[in-house]
C-alpha atoms as a PDB file:
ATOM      1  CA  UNK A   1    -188.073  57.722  81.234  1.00  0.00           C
ATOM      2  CA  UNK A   2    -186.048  60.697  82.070  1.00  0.00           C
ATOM      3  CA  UNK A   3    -182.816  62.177  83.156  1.00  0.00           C
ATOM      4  CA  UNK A   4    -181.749  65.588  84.565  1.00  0.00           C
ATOM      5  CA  UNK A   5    -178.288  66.483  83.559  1.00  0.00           C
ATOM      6  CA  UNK A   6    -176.087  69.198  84.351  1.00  0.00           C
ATOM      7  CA  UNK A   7    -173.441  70.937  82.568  1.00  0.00           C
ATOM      8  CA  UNK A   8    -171.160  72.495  84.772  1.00  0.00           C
ATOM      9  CA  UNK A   9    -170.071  75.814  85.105  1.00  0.00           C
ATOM     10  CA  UNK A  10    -166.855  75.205  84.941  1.00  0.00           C
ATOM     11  CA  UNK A  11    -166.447  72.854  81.826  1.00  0.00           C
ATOM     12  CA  UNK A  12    -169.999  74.154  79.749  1.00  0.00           C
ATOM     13  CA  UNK A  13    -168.121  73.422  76.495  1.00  0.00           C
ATOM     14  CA  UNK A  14    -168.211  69.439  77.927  1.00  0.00           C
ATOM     15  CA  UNK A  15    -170.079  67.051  75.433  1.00  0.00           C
ATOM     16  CA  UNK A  16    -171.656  64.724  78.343  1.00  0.00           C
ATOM     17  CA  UNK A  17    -173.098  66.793  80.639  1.00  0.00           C
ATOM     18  CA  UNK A  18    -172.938  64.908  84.490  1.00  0.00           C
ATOM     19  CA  UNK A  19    -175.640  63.918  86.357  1.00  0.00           C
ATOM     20  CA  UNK A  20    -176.929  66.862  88.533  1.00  0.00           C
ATOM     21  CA  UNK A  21    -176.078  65.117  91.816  1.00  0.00           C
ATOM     22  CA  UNK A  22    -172.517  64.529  91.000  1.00  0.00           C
ATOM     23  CA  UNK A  23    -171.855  68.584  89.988  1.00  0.00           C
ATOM     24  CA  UNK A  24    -170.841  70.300  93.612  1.00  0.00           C
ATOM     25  CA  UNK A  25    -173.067  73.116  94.299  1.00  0.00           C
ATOM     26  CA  UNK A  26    -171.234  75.931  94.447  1.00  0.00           C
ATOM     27  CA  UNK A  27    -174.041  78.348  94.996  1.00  0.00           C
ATOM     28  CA  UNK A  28    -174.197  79.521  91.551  1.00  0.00           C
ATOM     29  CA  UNK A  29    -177.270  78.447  88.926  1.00  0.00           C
ATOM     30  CA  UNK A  30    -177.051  75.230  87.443  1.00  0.00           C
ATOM     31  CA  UNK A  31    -177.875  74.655  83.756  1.00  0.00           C
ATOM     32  CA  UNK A  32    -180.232  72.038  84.088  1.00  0.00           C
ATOM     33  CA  UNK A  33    -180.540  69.458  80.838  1.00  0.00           C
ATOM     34  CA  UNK A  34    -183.632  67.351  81.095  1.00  0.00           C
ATOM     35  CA  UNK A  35    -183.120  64.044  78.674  1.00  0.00           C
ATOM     36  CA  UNK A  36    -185.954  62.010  77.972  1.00  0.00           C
ATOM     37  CA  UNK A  37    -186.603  58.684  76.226  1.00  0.00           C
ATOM     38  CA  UNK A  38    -189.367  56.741  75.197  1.00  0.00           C
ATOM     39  CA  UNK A  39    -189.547  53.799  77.620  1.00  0.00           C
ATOM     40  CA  UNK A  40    -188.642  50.707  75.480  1.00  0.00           C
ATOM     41  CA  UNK A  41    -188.123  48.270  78.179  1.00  0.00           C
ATOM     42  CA  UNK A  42    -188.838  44.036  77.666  1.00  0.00           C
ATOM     43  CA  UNK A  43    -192.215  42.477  77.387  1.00  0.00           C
ATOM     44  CA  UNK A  44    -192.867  42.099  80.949  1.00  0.00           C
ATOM     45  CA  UNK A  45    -194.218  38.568  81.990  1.00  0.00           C
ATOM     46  CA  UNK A  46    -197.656  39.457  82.126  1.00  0.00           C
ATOM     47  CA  UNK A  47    -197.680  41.046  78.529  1.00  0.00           C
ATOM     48  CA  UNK A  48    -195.866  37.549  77.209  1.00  0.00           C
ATOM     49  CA  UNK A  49    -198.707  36.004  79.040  1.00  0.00           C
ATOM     50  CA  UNK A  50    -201.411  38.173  76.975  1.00  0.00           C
ATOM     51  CA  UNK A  51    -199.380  37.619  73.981  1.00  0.00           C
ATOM     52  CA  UNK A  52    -199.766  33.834  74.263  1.00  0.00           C
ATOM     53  CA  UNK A  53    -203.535  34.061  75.440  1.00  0.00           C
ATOM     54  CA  UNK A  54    -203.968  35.974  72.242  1.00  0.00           C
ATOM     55  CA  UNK A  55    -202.130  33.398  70.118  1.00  0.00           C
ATOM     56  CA  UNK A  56    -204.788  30.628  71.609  1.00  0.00           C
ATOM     57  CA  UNK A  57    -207.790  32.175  71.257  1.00  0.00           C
ATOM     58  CA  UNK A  58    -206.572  32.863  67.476  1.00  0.00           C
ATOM     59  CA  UNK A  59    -205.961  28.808  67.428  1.00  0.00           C
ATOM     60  CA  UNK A  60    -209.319  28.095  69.425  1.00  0.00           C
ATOM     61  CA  UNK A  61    -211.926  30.473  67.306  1.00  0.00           C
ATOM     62  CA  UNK A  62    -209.875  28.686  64.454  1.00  0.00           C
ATOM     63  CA  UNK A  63    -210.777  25.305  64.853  1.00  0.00           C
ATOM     64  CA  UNK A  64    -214.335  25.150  64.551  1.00  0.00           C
ATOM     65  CA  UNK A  65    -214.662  27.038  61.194  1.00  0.00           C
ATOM     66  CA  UNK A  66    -212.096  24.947  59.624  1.00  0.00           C
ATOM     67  CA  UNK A  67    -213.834  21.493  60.767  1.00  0.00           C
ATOM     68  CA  UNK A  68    -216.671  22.739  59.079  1.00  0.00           C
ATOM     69  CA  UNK A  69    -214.986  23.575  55.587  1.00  0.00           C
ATOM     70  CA  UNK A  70    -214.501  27.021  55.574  1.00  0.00           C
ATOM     71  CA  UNK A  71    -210.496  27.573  55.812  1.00  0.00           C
ATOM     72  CA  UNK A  72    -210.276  31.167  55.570  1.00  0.00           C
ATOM     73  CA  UNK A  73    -210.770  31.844  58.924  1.00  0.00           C
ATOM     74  CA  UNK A  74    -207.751  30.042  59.989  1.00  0.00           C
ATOM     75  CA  UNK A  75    -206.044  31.374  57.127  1.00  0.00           C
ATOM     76  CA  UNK A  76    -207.081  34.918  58.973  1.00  0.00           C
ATOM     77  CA  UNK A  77    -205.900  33.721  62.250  1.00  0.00           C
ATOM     78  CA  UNK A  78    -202.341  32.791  60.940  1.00  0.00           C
ATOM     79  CA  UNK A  79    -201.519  36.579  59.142  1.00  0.00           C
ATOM     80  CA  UNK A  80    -203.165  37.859  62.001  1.00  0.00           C
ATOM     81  CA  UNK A  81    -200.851  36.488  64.596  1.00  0.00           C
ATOM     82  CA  UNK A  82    -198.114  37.174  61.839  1.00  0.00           C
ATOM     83  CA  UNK A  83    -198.782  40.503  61.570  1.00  0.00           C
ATOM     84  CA  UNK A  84    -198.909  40.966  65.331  1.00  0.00           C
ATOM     85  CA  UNK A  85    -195.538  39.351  65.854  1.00  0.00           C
ATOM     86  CA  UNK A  86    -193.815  41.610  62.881  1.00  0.00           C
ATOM     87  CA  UNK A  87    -195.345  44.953  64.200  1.00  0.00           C
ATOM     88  CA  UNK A  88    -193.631  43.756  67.758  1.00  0.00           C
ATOM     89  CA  UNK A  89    -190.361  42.990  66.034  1.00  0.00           C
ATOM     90  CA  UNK A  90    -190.376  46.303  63.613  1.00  0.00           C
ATOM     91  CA  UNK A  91    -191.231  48.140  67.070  1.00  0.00           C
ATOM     92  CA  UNK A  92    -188.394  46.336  69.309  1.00  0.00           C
ATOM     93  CA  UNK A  93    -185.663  47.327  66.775  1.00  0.00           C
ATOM     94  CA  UNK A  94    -186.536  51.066  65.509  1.00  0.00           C
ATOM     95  CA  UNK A  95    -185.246  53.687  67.669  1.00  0.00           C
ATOM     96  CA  UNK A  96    -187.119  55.142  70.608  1.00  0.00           C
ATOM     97  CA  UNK A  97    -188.083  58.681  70.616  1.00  0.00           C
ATOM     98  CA  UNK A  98    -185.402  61.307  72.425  1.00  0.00           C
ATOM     99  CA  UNK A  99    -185.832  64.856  73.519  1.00  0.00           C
ATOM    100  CA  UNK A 100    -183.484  67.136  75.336  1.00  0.00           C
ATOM    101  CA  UNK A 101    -184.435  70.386  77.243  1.00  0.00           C
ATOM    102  CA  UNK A 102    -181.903  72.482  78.554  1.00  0.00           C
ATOM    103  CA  UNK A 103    -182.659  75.754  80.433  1.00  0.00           C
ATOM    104  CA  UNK A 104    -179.045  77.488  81.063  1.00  0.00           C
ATOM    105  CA  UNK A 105    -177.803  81.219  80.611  1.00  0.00           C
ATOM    106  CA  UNK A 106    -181.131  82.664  80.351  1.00  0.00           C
ATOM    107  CA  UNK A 107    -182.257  80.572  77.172  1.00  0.00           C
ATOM    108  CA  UNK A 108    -184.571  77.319  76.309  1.00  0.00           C
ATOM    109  CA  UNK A 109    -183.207  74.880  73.983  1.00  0.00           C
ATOM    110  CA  UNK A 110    -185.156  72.044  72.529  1.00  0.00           C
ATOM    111  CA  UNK A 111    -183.868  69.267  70.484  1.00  0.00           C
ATOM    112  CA  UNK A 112    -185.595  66.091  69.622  1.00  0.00           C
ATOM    113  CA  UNK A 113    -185.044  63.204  67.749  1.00  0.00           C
ATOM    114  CA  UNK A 114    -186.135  63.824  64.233  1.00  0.00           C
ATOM    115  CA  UNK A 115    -183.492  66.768  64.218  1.00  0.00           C
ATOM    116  CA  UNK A 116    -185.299  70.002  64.933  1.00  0.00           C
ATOM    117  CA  UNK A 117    -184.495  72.159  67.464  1.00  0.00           C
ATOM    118  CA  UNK A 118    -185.641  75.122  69.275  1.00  0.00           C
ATOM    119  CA  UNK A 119    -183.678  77.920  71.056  1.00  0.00           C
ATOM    120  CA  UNK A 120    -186.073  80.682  72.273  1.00  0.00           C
ATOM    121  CA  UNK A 121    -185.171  83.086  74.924  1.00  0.00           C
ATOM    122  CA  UNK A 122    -186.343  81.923  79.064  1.00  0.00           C
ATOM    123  CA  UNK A 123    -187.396  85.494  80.049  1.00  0.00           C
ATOM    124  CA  UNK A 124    -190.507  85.580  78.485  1.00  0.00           C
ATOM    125  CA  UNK A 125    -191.208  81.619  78.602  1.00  0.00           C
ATOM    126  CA  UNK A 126    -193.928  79.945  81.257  1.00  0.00           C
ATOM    127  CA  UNK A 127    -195.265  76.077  81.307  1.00  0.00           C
ATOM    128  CA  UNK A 128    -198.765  75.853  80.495  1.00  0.00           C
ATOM    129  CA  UNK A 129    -200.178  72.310  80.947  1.00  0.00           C
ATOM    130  CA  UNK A 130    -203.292  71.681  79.582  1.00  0.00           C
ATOM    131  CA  UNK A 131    -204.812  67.877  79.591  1.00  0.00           C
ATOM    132  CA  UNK A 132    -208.561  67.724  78.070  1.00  0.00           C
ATOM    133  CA  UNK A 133    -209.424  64.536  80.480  1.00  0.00           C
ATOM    134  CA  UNK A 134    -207.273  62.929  83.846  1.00  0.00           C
ATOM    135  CA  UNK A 135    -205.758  60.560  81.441  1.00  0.00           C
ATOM    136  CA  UNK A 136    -204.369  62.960  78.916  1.00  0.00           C
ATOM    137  CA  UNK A 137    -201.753  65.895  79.928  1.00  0.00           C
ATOM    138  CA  UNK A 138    -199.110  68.037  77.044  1.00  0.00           C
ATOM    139  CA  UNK A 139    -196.274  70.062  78.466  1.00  0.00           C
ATOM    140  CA  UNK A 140    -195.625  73.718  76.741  1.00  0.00           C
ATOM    141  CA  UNK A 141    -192.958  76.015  77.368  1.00  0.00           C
ATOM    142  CA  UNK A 142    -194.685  79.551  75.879  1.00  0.00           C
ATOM    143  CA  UNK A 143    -193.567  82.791  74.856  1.00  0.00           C
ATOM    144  CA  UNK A 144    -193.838  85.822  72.655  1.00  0.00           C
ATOM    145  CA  UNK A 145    -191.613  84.337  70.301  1.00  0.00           C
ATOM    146  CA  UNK A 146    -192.928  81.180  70.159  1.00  0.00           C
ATOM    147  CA  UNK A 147    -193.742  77.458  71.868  1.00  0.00           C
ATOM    148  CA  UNK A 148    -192.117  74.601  72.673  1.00  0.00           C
ATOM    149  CA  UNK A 149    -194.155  71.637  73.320  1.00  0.00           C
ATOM    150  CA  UNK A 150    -192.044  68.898  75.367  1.00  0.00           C
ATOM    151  CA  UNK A 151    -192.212  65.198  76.644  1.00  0.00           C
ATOM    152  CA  UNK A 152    -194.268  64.028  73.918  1.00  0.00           C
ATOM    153  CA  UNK A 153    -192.106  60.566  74.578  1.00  0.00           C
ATOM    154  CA  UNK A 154    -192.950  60.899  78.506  1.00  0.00           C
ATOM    155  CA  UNK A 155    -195.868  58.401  80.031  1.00  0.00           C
ATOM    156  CA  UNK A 156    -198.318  60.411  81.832  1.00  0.00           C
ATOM    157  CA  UNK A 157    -196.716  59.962  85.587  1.00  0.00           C
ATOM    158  CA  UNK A 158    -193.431  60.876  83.882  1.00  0.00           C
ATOM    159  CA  UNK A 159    -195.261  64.204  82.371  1.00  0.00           C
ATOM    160  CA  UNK A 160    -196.528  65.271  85.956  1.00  0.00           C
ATOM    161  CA  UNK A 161    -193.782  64.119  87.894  1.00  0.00           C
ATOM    162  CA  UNK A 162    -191.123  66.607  85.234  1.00  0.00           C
ATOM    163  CA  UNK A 163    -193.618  69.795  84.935  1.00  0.00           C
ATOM    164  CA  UNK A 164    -192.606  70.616  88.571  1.00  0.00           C
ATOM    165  CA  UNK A 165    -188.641  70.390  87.992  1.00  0.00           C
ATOM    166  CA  UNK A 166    -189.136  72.367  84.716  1.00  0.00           C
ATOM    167  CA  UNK A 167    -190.760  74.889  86.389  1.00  0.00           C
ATOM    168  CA  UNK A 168    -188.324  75.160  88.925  1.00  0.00           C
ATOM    169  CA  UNK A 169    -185.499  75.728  86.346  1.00  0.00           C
ATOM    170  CA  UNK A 170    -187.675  77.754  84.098  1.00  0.00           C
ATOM    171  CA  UNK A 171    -187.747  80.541  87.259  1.00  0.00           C
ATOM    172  CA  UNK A 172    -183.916  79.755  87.782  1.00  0.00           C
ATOM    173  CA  UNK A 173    -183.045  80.385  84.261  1.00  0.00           C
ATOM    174  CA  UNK A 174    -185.127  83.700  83.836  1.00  0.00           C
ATOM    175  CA  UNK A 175    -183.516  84.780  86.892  1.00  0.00           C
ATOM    176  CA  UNK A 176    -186.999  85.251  89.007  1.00  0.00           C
END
């Protein structure tokens, strides 16, 4: 999931940037901030369904074995489904990946959320996309000086549907 923020001209010193469509246009060049998040929304209804199908067929494949002595299968079954349901817990309560791209005042900044961050000059920058198959697409912001490589945290439709807006600001930052 993302968000495009905007700090104004007025207040750039402001720690929350606004939204972009609340800052008035005033004709000048907005610094545009592009937030994105990993997507950590609720099991949907279907995936609680698969969840439970998963659970029975554990139960089911279980049954058999153990009428016929051998009670390490459904030993299996049991850490298996335990295991499953601790990886979904440990995944529901870490902290979902963050990046932030801003392109204002003729520079790139990049800041993610292990801690490192990029600031690299926009003049020289341009997206390159490359994707080895339909399903697979990475976003790079490239220079002389170096590259930034963006919405790793993105879902594919998020990744296409942001490469055009980054453009966009990319020319509006280098001034083209």
């Amino acid at each position: 999931m993302y968000e495009l923020l905007c700090r104004s001209s007025e207040r750039p010193w402001a720690p929350q940037p606004e939204k972009l469509v609340a800052v008035p246009d005033r004709g000048a060049s907005k610094p545009l901030i592009l937030h994105m998040q990993e997507n950590r929304s609720r099991l949907s209804q279907d995936a609680r369904v698969c969840f439970s199908v998963i659970g029975l067929l554990f139960m089911v494949t279980s049954i058999g074995p153990a009428l016929h002595g051998h009670w390490l299968v459904p030993a299996f079954s049991i850490l298996a489904m335990a295991g499953l349901t601790f990886a979904l817990d440990r995944h529901v309560k870490s902290m979902p990946a963050q990046e932030t791209l801003e392109l204002a005042d003729g520079r790139v900044r990049h800041s993610d959320s292990s801690g490192r961050q990029i600031e690299l000059p926009a003049f020289w920058m341009r997206l390159a996309a490359e994707g080895r198959s339909p399903s697979d697409l990475r976003l790079f912001l490239r220079g002389r000086d170096g590259s930034i490589e963006f919405g790793r945290c993105l879902s594919l439709d998020e990744r296409r549907a942001v490469a055009p807006l980054v453009a966009a600001a990319l020319a509006q930052a280098r001034g083209c």
